[in-house]
PDB file of N, CA and C in Angstrom:
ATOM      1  N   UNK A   1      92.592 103.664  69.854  1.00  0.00           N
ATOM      2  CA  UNK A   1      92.897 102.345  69.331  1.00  0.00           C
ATOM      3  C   UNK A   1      92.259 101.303  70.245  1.00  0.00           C
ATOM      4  N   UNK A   2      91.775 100.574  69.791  1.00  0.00           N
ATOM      5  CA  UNK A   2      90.682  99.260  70.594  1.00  0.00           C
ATOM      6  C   UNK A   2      92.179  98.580  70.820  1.00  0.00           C
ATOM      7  N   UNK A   3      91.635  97.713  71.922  1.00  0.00           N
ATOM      8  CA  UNK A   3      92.361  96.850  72.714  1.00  0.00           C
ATOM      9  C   UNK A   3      92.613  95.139  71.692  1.00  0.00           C
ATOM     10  N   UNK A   4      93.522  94.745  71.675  1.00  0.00           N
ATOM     11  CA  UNK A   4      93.717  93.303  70.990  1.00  0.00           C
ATOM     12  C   UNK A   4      92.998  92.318  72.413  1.00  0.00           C
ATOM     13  N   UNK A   5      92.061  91.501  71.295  1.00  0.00           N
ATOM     14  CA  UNK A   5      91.793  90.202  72.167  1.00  0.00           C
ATOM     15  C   UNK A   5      92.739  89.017  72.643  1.00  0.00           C
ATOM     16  N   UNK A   6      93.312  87.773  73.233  1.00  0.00           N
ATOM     17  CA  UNK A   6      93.976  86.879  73.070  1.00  0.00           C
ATOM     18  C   UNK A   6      92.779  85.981  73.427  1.00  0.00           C
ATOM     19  N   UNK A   7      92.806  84.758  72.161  1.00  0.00           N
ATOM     20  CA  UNK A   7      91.768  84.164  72.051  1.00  0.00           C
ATOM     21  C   UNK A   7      91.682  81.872  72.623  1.00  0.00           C
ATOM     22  N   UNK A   8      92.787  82.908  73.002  1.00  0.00           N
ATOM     23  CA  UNK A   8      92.896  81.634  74.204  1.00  0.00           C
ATOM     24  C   UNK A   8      93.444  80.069  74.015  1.00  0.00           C
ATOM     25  N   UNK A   9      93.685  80.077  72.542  1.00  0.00           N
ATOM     26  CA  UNK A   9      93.593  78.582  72.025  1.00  0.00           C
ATOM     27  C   UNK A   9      94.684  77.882  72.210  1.00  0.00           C
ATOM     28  N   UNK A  10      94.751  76.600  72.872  1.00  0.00           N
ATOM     29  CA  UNK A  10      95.653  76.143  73.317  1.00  0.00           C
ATOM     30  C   UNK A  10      96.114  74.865  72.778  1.00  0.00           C
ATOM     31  N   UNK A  11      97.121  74.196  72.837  1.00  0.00           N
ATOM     32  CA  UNK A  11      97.189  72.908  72.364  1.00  0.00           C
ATOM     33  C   UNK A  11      96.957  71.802  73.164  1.00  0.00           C
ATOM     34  N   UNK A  12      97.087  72.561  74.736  1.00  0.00           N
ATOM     35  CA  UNK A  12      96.832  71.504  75.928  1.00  0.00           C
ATOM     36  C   UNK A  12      94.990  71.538  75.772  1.00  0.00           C
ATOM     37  N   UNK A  13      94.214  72.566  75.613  1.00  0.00           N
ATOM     38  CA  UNK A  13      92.685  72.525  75.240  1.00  0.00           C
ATOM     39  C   UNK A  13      92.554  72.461  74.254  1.00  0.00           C
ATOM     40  N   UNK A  14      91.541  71.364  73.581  1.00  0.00           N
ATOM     41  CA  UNK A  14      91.567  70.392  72.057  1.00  0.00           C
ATOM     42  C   UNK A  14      90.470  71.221  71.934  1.00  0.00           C
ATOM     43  N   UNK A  15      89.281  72.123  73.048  1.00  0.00           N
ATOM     44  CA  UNK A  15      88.284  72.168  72.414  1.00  0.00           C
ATOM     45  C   UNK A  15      88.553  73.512  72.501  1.00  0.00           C
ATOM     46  N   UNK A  16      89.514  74.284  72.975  1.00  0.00           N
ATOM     47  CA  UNK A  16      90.020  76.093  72.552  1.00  0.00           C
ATOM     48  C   UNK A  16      90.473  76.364  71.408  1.00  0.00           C
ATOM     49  N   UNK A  17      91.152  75.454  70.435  1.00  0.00           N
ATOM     50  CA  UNK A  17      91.512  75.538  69.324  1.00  0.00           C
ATOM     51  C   UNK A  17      90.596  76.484  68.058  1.00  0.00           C
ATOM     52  N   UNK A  18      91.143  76.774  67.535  1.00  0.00           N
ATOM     53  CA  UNK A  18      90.268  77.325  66.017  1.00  0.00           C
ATOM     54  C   UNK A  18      90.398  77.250  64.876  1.00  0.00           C
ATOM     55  N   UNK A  19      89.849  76.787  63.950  1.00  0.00           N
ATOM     56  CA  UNK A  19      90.389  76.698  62.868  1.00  0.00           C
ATOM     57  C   UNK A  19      89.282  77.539  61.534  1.00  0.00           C
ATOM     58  N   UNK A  20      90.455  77.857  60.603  1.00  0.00           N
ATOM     59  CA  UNK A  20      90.462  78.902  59.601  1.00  0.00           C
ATOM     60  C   UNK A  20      89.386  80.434  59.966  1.00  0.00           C
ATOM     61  N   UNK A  21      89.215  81.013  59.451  1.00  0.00           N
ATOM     62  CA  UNK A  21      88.380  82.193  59.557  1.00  0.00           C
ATOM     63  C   UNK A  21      87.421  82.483  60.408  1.00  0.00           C
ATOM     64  N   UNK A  22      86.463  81.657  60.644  1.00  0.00           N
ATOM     65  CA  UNK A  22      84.909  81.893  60.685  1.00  0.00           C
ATOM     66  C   UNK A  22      85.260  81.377  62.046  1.00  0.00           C
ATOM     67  N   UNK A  23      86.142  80.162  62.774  1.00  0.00           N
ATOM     68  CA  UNK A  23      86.382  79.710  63.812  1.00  0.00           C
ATOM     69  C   UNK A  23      86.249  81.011  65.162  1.00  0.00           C
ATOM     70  N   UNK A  24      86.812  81.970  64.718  1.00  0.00           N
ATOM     71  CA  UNK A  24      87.020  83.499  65.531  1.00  0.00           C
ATOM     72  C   UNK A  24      85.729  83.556  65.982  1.00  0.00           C
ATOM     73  N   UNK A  25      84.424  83.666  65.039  1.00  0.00           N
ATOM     74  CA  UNK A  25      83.313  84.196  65.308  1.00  0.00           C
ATOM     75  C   UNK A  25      82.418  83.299  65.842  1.00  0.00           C
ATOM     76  N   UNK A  26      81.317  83.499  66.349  1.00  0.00           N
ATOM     77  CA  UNK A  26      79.921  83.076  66.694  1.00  0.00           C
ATOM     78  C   UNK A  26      80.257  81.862  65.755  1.00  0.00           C
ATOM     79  N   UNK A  27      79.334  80.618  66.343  1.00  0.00           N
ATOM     80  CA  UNK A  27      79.475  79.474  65.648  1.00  0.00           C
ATOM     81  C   UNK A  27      78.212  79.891  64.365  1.00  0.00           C
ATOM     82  N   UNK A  28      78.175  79.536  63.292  1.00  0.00           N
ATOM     83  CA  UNK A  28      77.232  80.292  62.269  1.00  0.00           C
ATOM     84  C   UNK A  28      75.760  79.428  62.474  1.00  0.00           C
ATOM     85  N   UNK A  29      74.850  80.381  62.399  1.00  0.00           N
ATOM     86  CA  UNK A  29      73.317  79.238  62.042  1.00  0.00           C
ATOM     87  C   UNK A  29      73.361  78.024  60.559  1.00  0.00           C
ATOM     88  N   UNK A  30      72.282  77.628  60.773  1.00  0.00           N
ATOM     89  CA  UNK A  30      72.126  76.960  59.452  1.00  0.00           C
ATOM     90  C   UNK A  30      72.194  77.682  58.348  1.00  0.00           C
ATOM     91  N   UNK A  31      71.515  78.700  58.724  1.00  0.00           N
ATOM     92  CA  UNK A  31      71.049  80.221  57.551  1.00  0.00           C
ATOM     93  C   UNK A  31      72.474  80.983  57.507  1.00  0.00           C
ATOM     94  N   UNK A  32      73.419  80.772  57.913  1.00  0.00           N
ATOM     95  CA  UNK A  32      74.429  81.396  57.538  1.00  0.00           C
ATOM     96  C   UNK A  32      75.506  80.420  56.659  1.00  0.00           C
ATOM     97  N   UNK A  33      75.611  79.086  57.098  1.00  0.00           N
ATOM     98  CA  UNK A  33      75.938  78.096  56.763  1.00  0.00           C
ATOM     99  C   UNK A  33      75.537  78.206  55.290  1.00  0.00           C
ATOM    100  N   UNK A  34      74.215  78.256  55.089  1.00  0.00           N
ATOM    101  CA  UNK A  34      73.679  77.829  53.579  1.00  0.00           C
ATOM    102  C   UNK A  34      73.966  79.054  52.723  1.00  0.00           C
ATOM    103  N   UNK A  35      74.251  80.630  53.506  1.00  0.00           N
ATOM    104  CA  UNK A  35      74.523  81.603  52.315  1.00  0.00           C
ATOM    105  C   UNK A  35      76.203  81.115  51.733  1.00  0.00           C
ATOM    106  N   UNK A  36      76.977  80.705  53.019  1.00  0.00           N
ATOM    107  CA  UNK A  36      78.923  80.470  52.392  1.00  0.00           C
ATOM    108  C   UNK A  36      78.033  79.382  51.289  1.00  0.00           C
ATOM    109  N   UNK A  37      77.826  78.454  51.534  1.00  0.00           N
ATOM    110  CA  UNK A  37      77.464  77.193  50.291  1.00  0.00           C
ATOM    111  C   UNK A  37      77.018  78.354  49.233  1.00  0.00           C
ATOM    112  N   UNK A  38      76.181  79.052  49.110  1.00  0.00           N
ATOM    113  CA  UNK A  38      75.534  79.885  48.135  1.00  0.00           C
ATOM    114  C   UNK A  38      76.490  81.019  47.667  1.00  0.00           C
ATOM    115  N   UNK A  39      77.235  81.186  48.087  1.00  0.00           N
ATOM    116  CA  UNK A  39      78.836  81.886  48.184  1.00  0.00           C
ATOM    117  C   UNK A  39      79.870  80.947  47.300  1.00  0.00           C
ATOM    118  N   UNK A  40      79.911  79.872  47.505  1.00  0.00           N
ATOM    119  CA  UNK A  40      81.048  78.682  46.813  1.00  0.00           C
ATOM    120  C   UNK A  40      80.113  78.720  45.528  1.00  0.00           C
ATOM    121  N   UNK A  41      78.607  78.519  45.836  1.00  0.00           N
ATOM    122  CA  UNK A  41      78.557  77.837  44.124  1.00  0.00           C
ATOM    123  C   UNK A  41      78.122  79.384  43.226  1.00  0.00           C
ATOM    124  N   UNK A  42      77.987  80.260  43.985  1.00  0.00           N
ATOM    125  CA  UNK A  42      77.819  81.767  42.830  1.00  0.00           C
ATOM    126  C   UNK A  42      79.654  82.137  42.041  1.00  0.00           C
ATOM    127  N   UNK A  43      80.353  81.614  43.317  1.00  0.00           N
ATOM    128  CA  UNK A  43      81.789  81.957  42.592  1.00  0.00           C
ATOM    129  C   UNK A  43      81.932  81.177  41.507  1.00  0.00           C
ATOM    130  N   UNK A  44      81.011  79.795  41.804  1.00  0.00           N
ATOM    131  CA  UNK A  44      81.802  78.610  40.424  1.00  0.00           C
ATOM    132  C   UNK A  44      82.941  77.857  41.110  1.00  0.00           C
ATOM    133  N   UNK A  45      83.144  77.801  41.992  1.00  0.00           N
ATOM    134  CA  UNK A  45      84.063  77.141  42.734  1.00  0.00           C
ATOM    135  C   UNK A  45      83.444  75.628  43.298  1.00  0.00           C
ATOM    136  N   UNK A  46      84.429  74.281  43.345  1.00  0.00           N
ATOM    137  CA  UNK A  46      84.052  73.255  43.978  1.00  0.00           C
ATOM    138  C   UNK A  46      83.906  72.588  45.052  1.00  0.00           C
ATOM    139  N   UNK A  47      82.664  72.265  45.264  1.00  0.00           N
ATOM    140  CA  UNK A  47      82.597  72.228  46.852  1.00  0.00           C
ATOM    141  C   UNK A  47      83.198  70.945  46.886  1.00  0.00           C
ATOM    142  N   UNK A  48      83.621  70.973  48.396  1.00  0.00           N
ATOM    143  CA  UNK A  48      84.178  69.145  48.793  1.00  0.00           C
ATOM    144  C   UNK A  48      84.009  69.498  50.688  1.00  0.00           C
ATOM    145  N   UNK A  49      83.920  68.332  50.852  1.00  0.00           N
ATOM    146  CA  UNK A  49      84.010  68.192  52.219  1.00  0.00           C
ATOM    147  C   UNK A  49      84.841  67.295  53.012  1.00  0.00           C
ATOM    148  N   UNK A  50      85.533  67.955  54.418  1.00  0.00           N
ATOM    149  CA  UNK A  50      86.409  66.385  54.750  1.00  0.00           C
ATOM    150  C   UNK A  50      86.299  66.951  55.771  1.00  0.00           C
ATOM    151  N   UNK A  51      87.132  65.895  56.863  1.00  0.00           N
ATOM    152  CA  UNK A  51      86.688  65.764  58.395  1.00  0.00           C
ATOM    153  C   UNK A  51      87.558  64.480  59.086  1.00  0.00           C
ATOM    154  N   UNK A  52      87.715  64.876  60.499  1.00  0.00           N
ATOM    155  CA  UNK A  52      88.856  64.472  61.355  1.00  0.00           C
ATOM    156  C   UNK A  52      88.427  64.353  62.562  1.00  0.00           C
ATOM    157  N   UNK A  53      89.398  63.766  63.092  1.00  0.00           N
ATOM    158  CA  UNK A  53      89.130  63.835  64.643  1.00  0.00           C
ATOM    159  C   UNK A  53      89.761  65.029  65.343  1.00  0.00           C
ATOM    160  N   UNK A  54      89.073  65.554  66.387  1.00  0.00           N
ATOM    161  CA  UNK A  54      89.482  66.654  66.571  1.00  0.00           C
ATOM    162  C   UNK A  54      90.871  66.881  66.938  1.00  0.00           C
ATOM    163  N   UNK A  55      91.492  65.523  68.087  1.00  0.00           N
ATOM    164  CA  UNK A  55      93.105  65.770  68.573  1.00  0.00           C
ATOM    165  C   UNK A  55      93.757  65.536  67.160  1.00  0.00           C
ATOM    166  N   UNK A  56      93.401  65.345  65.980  1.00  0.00           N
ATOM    167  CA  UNK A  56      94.136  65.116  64.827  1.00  0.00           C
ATOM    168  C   UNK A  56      94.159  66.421  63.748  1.00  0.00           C
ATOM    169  N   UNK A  57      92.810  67.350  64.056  1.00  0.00           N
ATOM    170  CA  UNK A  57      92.718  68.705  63.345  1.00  0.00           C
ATOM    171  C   UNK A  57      94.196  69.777  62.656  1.00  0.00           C
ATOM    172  N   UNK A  58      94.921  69.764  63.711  1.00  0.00           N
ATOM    173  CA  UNK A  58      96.342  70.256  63.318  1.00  0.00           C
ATOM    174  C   UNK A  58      97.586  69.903  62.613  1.00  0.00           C
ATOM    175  N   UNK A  59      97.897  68.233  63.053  1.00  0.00           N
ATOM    176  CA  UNK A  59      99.004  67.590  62.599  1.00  0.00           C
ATOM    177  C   UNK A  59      98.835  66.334  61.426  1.00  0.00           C
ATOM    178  N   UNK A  60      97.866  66.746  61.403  1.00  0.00           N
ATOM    179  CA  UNK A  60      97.214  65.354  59.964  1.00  0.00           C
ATOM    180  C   UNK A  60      96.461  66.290  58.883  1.00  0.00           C
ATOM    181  N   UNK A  61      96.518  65.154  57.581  1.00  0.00           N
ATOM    182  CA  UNK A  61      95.846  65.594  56.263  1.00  0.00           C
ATOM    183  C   UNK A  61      94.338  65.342  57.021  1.00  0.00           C
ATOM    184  N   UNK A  62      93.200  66.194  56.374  1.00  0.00           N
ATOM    185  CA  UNK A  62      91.686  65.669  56.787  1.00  0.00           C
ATOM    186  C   UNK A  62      91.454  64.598  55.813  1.00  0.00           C
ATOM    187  N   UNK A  63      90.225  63.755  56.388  1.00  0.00           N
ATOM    188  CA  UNK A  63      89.698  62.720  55.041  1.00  0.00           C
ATOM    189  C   UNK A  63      88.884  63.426  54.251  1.00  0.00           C
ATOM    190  N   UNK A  64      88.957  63.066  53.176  1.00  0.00           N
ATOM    191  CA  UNK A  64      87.921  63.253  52.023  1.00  0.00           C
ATOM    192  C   UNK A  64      86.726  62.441  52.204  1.00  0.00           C
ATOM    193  N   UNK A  65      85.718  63.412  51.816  1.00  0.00           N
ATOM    194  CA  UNK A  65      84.494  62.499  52.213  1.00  0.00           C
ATOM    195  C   UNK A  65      83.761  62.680  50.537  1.00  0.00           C
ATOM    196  N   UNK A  66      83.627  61.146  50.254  1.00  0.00           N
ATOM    197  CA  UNK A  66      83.881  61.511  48.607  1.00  0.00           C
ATOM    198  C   UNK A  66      84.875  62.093  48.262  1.00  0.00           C
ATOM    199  N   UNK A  67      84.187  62.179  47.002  1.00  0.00           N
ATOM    200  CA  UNK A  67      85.786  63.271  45.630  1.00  0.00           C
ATOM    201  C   UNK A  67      84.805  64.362  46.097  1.00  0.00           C
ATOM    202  N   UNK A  68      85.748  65.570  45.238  1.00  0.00           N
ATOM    203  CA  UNK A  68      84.924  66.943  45.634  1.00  0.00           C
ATOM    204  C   UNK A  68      83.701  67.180  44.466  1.00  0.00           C
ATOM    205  N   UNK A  69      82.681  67.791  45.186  1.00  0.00           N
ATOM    206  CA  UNK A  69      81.662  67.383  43.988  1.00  0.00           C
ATOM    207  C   UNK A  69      81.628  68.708  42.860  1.00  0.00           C
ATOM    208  N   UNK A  70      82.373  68.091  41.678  1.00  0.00           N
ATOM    209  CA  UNK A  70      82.793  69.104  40.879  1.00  0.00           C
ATOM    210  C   UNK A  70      81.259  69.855  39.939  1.00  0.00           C
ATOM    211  N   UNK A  71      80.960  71.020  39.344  1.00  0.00           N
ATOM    212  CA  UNK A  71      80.377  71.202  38.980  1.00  0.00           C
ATOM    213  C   UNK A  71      78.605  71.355  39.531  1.00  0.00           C
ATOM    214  N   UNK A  72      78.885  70.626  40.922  1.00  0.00           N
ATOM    215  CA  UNK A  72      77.630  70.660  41.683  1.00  0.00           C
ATOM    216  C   UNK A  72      76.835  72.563  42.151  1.00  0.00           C
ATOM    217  N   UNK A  73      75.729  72.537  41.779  1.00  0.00           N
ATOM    218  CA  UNK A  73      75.649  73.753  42.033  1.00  0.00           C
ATOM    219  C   UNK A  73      74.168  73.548  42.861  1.00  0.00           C
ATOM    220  N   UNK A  74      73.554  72.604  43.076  1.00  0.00           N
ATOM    221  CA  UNK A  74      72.517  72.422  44.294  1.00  0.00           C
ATOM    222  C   UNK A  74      72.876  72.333  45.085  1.00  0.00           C
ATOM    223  N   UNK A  75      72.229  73.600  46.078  1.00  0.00           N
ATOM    224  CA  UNK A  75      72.648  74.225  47.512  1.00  0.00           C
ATOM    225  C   UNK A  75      72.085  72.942  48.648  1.00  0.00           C
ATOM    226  N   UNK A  76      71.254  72.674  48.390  1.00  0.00           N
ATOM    227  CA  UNK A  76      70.665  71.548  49.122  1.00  0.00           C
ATOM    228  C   UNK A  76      71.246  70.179  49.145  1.00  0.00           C
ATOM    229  N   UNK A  77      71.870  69.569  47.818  1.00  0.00           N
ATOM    230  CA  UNK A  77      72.578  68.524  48.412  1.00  0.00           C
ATOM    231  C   UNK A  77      74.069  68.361  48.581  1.00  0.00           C
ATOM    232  N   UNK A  78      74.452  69.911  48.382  1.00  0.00           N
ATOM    233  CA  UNK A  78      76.008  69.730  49.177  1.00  0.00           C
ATOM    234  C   UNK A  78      75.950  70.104  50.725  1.00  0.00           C
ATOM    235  N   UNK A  79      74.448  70.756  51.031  1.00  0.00           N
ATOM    236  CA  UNK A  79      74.207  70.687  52.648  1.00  0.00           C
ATOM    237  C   UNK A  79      73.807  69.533  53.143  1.00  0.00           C
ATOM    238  N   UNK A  80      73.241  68.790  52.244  1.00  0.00           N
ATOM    239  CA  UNK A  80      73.174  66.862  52.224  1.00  0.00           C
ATOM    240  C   UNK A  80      74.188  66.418  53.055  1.00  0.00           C
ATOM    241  N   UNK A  81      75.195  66.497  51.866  1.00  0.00           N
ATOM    242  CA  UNK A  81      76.302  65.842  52.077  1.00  0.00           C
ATOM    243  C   UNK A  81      76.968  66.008  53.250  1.00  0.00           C
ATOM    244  N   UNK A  82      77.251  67.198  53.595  1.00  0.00           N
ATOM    245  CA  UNK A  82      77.841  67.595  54.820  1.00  0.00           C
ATOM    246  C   UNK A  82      77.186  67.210  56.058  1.00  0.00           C
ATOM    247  N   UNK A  83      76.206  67.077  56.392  1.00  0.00           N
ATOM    248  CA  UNK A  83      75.072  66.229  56.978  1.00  0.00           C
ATOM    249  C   UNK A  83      75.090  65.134  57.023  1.00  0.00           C
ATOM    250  N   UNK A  84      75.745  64.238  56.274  1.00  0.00           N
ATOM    251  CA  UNK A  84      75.551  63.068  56.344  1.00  0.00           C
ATOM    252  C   UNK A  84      77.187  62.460  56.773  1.00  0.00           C
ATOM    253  N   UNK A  85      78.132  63.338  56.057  1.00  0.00           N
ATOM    254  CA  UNK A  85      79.619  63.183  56.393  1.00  0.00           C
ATOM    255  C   UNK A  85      79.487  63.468  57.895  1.00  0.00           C
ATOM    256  N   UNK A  86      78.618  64.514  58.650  1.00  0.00           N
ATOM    257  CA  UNK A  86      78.395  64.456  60.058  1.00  0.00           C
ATOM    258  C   UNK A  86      77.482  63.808  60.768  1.00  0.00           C
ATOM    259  N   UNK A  87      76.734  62.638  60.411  1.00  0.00           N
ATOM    260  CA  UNK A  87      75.815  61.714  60.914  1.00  0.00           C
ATOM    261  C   UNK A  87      76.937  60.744  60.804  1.00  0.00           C
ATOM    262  N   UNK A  88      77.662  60.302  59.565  1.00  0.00           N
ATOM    263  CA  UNK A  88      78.991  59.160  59.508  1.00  0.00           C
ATOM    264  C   UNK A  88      79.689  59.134  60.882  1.00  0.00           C
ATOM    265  N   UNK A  89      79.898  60.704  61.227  1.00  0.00           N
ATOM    266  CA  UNK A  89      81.351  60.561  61.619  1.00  0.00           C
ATOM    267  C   UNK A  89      80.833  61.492  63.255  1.00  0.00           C
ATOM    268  N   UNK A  90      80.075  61.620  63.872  1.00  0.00           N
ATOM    269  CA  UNK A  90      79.298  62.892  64.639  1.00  0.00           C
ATOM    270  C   UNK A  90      80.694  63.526  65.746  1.00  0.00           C
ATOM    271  N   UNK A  91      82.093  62.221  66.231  1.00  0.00           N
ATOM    272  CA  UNK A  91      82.927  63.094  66.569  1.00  0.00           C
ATOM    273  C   UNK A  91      84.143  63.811  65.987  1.00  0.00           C
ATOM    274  N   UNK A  92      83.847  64.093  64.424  1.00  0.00           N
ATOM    275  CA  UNK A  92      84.993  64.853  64.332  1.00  0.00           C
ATOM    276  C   UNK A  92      84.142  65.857  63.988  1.00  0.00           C
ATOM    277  N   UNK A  93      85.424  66.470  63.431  1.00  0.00           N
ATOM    278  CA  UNK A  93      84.982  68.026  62.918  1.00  0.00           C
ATOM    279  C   UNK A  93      84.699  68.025  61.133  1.00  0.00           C
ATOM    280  N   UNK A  94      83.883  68.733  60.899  1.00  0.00           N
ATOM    281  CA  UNK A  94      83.559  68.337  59.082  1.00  0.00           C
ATOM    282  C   UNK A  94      83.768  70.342  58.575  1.00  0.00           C
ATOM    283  N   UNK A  95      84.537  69.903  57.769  1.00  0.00           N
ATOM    284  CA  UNK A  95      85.230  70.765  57.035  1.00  0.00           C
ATOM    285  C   UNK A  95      84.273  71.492  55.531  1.00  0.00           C
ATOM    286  N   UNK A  96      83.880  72.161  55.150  1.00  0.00           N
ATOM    287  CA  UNK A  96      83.606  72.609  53.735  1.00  0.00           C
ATOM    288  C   UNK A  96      84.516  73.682  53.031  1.00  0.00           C
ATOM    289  N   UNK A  97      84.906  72.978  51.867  1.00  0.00           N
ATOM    290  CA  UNK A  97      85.606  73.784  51.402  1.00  0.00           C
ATOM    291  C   UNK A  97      85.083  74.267  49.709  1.00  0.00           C
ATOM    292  N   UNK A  98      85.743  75.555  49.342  1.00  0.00           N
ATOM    293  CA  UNK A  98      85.430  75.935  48.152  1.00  0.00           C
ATOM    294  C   UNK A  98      86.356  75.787  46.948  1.00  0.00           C
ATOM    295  N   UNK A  99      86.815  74.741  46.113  1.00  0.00           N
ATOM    296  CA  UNK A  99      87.957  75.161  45.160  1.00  0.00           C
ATOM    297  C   UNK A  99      87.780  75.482  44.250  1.00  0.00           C
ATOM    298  N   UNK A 100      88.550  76.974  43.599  1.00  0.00           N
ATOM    299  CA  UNK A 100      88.682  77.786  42.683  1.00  0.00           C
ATOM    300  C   UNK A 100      89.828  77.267  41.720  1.00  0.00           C
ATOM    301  N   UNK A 101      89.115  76.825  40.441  1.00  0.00           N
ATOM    302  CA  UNK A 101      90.008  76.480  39.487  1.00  0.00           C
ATOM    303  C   UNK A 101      90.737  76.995  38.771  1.00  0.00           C
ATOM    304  N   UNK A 102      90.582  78.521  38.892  1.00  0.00           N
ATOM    305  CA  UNK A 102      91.264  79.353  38.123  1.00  0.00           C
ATOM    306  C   UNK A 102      92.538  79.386  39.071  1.00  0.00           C
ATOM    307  N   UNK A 103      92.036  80.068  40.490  1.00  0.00           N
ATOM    308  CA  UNK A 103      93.773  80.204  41.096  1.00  0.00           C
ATOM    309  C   UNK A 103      94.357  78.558  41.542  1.00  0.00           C
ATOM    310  N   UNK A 104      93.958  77.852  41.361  1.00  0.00           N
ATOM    311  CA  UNK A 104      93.841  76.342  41.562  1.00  0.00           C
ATOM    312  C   UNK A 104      94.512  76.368  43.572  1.00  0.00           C
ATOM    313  N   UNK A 105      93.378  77.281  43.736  1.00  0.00           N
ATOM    314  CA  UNK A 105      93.520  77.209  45.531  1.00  0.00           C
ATOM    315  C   UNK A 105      92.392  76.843  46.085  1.00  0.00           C
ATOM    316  N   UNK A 106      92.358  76.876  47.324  1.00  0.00           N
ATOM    317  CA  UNK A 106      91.106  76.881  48.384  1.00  0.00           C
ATOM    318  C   UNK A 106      90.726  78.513  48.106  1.00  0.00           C
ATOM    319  N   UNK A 107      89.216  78.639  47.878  1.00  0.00           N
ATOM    320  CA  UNK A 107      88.992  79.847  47.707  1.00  0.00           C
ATOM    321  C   UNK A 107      87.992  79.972  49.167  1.00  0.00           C
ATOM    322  N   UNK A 108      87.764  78.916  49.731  1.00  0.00           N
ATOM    323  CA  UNK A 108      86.770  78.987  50.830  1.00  0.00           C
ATOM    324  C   UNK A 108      86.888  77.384  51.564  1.00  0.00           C
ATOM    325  N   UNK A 109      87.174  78.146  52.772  1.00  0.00           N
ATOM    326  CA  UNK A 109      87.263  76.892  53.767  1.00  0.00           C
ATOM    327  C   UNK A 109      86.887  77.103  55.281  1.00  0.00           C
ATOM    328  N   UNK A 110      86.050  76.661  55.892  1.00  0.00           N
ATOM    329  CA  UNK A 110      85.118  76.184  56.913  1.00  0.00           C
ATOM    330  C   UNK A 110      84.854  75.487  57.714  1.00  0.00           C
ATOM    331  N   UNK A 111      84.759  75.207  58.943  1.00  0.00           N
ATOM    332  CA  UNK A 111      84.666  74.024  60.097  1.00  0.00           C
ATOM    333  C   UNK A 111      83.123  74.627  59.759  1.00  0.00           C
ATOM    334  N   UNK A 112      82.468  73.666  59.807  1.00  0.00           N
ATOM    335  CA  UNK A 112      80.775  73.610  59.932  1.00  0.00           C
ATOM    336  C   UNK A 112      79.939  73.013  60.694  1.00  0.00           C
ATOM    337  N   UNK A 113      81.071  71.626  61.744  1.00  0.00           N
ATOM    338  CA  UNK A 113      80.437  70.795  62.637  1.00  0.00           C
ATOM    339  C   UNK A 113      81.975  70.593  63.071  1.00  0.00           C
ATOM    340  N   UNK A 114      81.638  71.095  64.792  1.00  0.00           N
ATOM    341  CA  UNK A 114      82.640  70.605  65.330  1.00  0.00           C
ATOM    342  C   UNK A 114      82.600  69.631  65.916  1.00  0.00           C
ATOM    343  N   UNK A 115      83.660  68.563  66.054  1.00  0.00           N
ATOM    344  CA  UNK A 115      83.549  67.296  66.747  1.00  0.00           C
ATOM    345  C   UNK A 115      83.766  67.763  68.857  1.00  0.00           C
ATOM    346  N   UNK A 116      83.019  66.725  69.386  1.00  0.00           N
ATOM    347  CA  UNK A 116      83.762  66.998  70.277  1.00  0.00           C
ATOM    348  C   UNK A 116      85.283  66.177  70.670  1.00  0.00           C
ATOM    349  N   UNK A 117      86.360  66.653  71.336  1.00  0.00           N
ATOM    350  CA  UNK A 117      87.166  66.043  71.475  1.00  0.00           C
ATOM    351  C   UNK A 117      87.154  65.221  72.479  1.00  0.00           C
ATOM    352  N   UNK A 118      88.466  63.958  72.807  1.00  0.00           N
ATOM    353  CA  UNK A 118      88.177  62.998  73.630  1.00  0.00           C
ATOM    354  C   UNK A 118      89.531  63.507  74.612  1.00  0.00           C
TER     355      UNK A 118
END
């Protein structure tokens, strides 16, 4: 049996924290970045993006950056968008998410730019 990691994240360290899934792993390339986007729009699911400050990541709603862009299925300008929600905003963290209308949940959700904290 392999050994359990403890992954250190603290509330006193803003920048040990992790958030949802992908947070665990290697921060992703661009090229990995653009297959999840290519992942949200093969499911049919709606992309949206939002974003925070980082000491706010845990105990607050994120902002919406825009409405979520429903029906959008160009890979290129929902990597736009997210790009530009992180040129707006360069210290928080920007979020992508996937919503699935059938289970009317988050079917995919993502930190994609982390802010640094203050």
């Amino acid at each position: 049996m392999s050994e359990m990691m403890d992954y250190k994240s603290r509330l006193s360290d803003p920048s040990s924290r992790k958030f949802e899934t992908f947070s665990y792993l290697p921060e992703m390339s661009k090229e990995q970045i653009r297959k999840q986007v290519e992942y949200i729009v093969k499911k049919g699911w709606n992309p949206a993006i939002e974003h925070t400050e980082p000491e706010n990541a845990f105990g607050h709603y994120w902002y919406m950056w825009k409405l979520p862009m429903f029906g959008e299925t160009d890979v290129d300008k929902i990597l736009a968008e997210a790009e530009a929600c992180h040129k707006a905003n360069p210290g928080h963290h920007v979020r992508l998410i996937g919503y699935d209308n059938y289970a009317q949940s988050q079917g995919a959700a993502m930190v994609i730019y982390r802010g640094k904290p203050v």
